[in-house]
N, C-alpha and C. Protein backbone atom coordinates (compact mmCIF):
# COMPACT_ATOMS: atom_id res chain seq x y z
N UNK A 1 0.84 -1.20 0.00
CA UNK A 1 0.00 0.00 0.00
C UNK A 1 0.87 1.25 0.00
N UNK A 2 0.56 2.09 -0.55
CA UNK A 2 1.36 3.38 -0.39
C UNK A 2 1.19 4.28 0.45
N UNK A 3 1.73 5.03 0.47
CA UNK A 3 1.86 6.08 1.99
C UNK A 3 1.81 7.90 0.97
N UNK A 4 0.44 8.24 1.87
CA UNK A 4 0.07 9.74 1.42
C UNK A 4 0.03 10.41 2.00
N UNK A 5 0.87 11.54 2.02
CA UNK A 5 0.73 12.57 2.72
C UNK A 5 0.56 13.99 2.21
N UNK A 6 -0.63 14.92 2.73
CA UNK A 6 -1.19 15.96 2.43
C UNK A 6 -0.81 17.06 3.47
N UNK A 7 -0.75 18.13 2.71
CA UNK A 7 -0.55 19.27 4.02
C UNK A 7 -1.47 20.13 2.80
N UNK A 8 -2.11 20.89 3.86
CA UNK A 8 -2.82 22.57 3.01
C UNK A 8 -2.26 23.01 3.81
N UNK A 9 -2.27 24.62 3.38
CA UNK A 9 -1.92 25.66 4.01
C UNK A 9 -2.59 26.82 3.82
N UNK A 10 -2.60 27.64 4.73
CA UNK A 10 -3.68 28.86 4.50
C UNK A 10 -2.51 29.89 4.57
N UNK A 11 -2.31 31.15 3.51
CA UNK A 11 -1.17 31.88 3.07
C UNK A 11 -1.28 33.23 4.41
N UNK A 12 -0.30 33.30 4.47
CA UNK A 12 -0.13 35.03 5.13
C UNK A 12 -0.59 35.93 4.64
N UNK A 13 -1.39 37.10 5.06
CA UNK A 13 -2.05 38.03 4.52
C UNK A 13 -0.79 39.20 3.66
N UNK A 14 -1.33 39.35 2.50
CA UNK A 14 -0.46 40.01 1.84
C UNK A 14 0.32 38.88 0.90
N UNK A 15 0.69 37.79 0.55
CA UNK A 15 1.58 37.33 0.09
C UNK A 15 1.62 37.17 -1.11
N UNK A 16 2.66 37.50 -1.64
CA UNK A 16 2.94 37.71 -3.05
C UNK A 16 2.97 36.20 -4.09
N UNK A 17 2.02 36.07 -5.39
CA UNK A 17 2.10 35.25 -6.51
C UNK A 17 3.27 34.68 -6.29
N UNK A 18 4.50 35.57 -6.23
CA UNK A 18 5.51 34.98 -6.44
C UNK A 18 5.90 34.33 -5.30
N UNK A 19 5.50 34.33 -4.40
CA UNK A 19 5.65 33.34 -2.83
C UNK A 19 5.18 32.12 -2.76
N UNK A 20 3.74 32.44 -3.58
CA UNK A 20 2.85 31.20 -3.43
C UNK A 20 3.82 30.02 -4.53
N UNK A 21 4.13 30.59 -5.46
CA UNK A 21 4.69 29.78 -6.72
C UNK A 21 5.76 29.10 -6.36
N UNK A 22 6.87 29.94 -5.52
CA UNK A 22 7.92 29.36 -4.94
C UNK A 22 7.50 28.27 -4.23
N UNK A 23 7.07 28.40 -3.48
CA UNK A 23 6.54 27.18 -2.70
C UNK A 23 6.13 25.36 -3.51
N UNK A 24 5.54 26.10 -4.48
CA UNK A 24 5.35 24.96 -5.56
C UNK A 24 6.59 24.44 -6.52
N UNK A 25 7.28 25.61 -6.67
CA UNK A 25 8.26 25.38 -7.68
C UNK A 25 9.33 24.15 -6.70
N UNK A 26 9.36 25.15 -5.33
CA UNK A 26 10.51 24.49 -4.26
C UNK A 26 9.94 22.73 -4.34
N UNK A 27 9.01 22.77 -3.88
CA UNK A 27 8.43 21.14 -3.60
C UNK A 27 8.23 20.30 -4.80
N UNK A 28 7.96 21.19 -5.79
CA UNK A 28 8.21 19.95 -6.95
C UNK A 28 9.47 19.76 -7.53
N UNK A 29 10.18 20.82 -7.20
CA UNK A 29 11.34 20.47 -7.30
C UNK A 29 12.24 19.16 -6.71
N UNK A 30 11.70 19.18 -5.89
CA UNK A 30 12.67 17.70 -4.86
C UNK A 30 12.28 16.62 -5.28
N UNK A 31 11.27 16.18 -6.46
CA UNK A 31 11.41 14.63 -6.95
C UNK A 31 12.40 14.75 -7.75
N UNK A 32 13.44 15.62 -8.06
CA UNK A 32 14.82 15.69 -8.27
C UNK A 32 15.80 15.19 -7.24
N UNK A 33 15.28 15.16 -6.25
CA UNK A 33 16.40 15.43 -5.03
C UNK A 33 16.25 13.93 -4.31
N UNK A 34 15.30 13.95 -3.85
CA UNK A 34 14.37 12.46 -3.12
C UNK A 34 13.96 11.51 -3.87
N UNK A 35 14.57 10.34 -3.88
CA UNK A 35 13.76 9.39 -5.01
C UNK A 35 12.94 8.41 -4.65
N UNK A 36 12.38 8.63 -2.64
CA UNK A 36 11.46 8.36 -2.16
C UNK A 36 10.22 8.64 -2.72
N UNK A 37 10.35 9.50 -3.20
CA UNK A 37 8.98 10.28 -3.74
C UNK A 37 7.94 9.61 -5.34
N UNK A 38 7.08 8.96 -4.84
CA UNK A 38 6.63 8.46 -5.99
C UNK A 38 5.77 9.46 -7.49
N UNK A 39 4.60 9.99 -6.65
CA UNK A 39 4.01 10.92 -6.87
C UNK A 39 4.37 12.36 -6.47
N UNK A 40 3.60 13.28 -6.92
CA UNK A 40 3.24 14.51 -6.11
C UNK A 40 2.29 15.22 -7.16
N UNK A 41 1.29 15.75 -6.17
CA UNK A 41 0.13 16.71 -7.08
C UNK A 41 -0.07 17.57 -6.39
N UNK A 42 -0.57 19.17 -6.31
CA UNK A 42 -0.50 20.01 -5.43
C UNK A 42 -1.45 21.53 -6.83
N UNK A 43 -1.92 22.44 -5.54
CA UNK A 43 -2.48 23.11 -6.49
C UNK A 43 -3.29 24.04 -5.23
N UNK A 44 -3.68 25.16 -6.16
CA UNK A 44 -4.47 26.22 -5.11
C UNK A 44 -5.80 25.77 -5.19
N UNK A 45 -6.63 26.55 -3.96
CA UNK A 45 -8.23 26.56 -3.57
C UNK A 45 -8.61 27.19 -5.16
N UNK A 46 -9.79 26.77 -5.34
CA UNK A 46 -10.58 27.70 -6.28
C UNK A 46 -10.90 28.58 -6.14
N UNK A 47 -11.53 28.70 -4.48
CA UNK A 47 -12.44 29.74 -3.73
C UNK A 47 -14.06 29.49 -4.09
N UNK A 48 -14.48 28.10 -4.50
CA UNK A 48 -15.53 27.88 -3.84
C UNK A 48 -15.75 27.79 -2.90
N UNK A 49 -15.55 27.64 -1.90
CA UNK A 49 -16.03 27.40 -0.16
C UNK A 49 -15.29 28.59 0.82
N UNK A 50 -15.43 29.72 1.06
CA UNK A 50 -14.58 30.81 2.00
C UNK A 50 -14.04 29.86 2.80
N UNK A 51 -14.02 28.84 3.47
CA UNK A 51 -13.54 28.14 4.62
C UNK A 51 -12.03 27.43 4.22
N UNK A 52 -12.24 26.88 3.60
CA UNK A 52 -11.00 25.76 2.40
C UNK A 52 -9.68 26.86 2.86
N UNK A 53 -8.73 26.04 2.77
CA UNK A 53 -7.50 26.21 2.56
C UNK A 53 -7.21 26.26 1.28
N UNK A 54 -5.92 26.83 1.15
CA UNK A 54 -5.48 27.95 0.40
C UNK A 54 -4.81 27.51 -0.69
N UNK A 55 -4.32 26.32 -0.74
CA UNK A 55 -3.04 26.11 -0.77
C UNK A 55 -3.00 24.56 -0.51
N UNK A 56 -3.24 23.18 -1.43
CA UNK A 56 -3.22 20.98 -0.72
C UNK A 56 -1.86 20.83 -1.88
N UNK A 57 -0.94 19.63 -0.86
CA UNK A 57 -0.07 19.13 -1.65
C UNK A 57 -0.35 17.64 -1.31
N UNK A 58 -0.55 16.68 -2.07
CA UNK A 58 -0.22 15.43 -1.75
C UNK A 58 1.05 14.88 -2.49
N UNK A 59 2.02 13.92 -1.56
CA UNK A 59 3.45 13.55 -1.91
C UNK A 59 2.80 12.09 -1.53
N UNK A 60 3.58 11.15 -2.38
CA UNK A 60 2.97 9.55 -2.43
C UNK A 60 4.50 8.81 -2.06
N UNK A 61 4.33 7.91 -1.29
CA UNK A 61 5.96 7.13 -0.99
C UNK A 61 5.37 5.59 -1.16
N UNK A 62 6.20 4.59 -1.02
CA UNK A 62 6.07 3.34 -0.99
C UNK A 62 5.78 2.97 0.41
N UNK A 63 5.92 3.77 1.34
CA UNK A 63 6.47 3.15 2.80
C UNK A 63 6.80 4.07 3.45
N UNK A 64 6.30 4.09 4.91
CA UNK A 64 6.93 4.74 5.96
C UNK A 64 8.41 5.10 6.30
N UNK A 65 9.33 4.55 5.54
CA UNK A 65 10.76 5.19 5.69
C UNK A 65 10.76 5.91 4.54
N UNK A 66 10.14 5.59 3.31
CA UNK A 66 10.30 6.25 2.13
C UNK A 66 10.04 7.83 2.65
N UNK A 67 8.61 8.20 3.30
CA UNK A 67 8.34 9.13 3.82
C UNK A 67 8.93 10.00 4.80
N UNK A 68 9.55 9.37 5.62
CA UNK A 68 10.37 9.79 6.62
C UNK A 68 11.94 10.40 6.08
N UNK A 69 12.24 9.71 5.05
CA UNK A 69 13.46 9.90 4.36
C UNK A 69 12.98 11.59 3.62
N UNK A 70 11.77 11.30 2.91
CA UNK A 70 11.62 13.03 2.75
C UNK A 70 11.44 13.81 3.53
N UNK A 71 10.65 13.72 4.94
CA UNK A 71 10.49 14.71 6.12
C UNK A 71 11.78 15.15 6.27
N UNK A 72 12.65 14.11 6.09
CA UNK A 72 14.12 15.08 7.06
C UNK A 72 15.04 15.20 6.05
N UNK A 73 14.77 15.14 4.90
CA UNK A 73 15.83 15.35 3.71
C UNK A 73 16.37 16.85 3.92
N UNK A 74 17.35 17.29 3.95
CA UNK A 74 18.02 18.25 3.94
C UNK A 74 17.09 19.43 2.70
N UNK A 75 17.10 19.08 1.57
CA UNK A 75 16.64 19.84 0.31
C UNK A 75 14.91 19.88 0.87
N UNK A 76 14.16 18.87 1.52
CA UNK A 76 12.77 19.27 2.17
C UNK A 76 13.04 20.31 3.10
N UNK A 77 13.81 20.09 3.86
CA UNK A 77 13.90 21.42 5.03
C UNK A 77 14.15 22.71 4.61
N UNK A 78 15.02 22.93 3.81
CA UNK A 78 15.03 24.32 2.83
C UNK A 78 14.49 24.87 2.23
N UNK A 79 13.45 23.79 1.59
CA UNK A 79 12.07 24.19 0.89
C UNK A 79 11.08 25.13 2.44
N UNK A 80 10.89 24.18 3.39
CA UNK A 80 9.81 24.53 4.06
C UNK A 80 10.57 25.96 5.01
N UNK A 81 12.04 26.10 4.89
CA UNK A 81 12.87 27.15 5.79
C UNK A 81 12.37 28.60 4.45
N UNK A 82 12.92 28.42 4.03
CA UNK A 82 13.10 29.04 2.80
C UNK A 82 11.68 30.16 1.49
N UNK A 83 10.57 28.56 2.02
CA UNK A 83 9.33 29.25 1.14
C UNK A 83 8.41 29.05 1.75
N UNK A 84 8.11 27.73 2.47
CA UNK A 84 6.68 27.46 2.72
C UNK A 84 6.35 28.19 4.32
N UNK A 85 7.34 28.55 5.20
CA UNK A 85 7.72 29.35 6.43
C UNK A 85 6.89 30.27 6.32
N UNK A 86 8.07 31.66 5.37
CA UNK A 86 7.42 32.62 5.37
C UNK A 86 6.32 32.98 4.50
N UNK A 87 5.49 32.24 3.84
CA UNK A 87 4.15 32.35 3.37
C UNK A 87 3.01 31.33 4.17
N UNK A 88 2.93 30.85 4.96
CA UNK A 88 2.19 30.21 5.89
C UNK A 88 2.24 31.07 6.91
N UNK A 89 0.62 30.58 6.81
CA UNK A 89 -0.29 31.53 8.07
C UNK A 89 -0.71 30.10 9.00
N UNK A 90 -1.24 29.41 8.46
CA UNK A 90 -1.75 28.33 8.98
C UNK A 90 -1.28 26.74 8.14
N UNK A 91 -1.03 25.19 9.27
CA UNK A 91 -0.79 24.29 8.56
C UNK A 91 -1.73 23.26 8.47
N UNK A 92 -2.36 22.83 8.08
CA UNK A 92 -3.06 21.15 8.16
C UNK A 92 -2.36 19.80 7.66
N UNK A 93 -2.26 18.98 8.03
CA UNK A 93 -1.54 17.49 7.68
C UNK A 93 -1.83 16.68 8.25
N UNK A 94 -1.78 15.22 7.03
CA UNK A 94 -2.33 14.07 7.56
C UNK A 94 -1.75 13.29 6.73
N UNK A 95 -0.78 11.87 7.25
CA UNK A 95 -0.22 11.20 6.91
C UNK A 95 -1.01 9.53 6.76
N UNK A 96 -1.50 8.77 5.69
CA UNK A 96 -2.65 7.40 5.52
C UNK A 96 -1.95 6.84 4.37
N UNK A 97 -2.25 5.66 4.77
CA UNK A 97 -2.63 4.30 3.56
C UNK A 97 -3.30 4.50 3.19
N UNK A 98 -3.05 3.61 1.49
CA UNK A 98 -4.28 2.79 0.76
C UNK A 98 -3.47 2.81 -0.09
N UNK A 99 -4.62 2.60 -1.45
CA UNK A 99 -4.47 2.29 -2.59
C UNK A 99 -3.41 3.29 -3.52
């Protein structure tokens, strides 16, 4: 079974296109870096629902070390030091099996 993990994020007031993008550019960048990483899909709210977050990434691994190997990858931490830091207001995440 594979291992999914999602984070949204709700952005800092004020934050610039080009913040939000970094953030995307940074994280899709690392299925360069991590070859834990099976998948990844990620993308903004529409703004149907005022409530929704801002901002869902899902990253797909084979396995609980696969995953763990990206949490603490050096090139993940720079991403989240670097872009996803200072444009986060708020985080949500949830790490599951399945299909």
């Amino acid at each position: 079974m594979m291992l999914h993990h999602v984070i949204m994020l709700r952005w800092v007031e004020g934050v610039t296109d080009e913040a939000k993008q970094a953030v995307v550019d940074g994280l899709m960048g690392l299925r360069e870096e991590i070859d834990t990483i099976r998948a990844m899909r990620m993308g903004f709210d529409l703004g149907i629902r005022a409530d929704n977050f801002d901002f869902a990434s899902l990253i797909e691994f084979d396995d609980e070390a696969g995953y763990l190997t990206f949490r603490d990858h050096p090139a993940h931490q720079k991403v989240i030091v670097e872009h996803i830091r200072p444009a986060m207001a708020e985080r949500a995440g949830v790490v599951f099996t399945g299909p």
